[in-house]
N, C-alpha and C. Protein backbone atom coordinates (compact mmCIF):
# COMPACT_ATOMS: atom_id res chain seq x y z
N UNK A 1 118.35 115.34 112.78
CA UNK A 1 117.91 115.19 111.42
C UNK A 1 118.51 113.91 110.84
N UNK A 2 117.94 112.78 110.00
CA UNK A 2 118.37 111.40 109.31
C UNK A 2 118.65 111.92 108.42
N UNK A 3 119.56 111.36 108.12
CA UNK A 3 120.22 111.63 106.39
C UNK A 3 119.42 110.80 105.71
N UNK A 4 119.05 110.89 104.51
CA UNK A 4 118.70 109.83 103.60
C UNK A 4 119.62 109.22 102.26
N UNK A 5 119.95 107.95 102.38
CA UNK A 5 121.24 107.58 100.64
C UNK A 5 120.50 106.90 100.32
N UNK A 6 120.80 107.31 99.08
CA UNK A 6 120.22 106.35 98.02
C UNK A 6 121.46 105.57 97.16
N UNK A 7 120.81 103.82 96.87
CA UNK A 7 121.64 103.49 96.57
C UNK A 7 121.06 102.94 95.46
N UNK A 8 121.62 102.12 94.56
CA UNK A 8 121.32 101.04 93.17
C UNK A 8 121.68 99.35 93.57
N UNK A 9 121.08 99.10 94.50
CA UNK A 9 121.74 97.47 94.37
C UNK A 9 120.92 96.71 93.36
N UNK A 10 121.45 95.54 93.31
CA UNK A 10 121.05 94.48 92.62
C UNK A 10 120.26 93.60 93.25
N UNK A 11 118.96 93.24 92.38
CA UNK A 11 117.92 91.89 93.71
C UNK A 11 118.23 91.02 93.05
N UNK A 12 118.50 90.25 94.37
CA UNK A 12 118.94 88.59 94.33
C UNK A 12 117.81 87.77 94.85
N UNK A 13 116.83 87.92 95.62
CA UNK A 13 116.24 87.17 95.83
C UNK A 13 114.53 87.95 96.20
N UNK A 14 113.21 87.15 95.80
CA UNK A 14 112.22 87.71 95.95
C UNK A 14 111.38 87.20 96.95
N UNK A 15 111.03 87.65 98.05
CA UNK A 15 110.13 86.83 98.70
C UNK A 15 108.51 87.85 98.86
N UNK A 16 107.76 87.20 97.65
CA UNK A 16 106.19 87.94 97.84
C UNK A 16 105.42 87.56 98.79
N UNK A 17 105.05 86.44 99.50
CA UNK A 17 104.52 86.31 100.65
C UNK A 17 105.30 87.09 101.82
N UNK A 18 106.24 87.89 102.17
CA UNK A 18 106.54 88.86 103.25
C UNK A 18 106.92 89.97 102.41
N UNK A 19 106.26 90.53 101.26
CA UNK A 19 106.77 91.54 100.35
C UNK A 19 108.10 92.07 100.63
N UNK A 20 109.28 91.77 100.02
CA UNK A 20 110.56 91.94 100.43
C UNK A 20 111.42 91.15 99.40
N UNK A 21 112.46 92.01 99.29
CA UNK A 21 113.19 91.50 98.76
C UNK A 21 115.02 91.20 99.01
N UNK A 22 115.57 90.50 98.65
CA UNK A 22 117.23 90.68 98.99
C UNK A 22 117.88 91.41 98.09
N UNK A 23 118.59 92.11 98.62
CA UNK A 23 119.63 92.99 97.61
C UNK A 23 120.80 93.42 98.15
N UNK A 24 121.70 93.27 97.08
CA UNK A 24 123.65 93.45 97.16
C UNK A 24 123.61 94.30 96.51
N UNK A 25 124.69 95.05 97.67
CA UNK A 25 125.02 96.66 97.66
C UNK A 25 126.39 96.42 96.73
N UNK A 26 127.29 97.70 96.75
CA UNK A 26 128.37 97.52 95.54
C UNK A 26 129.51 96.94 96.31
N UNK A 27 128.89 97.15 97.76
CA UNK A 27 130.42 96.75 98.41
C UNK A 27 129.88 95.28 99.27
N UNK A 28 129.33 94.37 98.08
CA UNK A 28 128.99 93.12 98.54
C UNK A 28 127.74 92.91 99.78
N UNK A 29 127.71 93.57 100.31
CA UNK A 29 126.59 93.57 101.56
C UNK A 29 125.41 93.76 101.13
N UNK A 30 124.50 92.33 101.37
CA UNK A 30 123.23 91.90 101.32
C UNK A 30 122.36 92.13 102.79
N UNK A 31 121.12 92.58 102.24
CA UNK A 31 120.15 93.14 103.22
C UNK A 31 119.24 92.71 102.57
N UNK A 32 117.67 92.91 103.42
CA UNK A 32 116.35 92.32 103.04
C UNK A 32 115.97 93.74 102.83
N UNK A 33 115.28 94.41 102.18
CA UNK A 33 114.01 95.24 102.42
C UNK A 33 112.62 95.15 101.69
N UNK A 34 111.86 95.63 102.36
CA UNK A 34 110.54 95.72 102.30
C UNK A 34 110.21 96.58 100.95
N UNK A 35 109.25 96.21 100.05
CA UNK A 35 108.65 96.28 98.80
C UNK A 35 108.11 98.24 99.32
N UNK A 36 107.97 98.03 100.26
CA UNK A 36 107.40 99.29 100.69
C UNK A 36 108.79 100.81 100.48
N UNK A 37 109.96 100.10 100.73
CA UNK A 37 110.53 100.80 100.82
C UNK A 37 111.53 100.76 99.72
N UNK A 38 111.22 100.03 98.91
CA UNK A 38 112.38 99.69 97.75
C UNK A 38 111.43 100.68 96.39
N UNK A 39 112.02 102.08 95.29
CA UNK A 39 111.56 102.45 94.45
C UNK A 39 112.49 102.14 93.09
N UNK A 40 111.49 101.76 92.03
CA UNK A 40 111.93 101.22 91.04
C UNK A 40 111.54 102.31 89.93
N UNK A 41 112.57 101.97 88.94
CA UNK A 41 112.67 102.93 88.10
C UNK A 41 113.04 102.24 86.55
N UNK A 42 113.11 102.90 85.49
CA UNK A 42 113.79 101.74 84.57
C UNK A 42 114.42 102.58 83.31
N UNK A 43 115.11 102.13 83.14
CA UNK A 43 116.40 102.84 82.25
C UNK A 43 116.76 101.90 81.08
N UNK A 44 116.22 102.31 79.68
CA UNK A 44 116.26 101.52 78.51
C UNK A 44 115.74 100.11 78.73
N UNK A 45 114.70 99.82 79.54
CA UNK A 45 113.74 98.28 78.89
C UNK A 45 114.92 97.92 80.56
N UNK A 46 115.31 98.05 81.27
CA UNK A 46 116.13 97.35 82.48
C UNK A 46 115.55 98.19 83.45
N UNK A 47 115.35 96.99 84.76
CA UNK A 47 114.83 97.60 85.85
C UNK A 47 115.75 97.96 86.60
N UNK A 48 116.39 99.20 87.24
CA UNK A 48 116.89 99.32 88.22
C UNK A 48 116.59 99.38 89.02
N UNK A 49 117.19 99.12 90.27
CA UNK A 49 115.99 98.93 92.20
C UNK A 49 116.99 100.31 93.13
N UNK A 50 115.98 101.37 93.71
CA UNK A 50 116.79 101.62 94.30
C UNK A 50 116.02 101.41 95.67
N UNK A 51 117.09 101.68 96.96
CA UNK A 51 116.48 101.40 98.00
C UNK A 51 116.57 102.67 99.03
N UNK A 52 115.86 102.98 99.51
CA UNK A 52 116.01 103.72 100.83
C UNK A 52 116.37 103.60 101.97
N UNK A 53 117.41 104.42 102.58
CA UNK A 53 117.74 103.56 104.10
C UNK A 53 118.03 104.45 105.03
N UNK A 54 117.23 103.95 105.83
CA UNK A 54 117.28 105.70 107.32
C UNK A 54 118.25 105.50 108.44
């Protein structure tokens, strides 16, 4: 069985021609993921990003 975490990073960088984006986790570590797998949500007029990771 995969666990699933969910986390809140921050996007740093957007790339729409490979739908994806960069994002830093709390403990500094930057990863790419896919628009597909990133769900957004928004909390008082601010977007938060969260991401999924298997």
């Amino acid at each position: 069985m995969v666990k699933k975490t969910l986390h809140a990073p921050m996007c740093l960088k957007i790339d729409e021609n490979h739908q994806k984006c960069l994002l830093r986790y709390e403990d500094r570590s930057e990863y790419w993921s896919l628009f597909k797998d990133i769900h957004r949500g928004t909390v008082a007029c601010q977007h938060t990003l969260f991401a999924l990771h298997f």
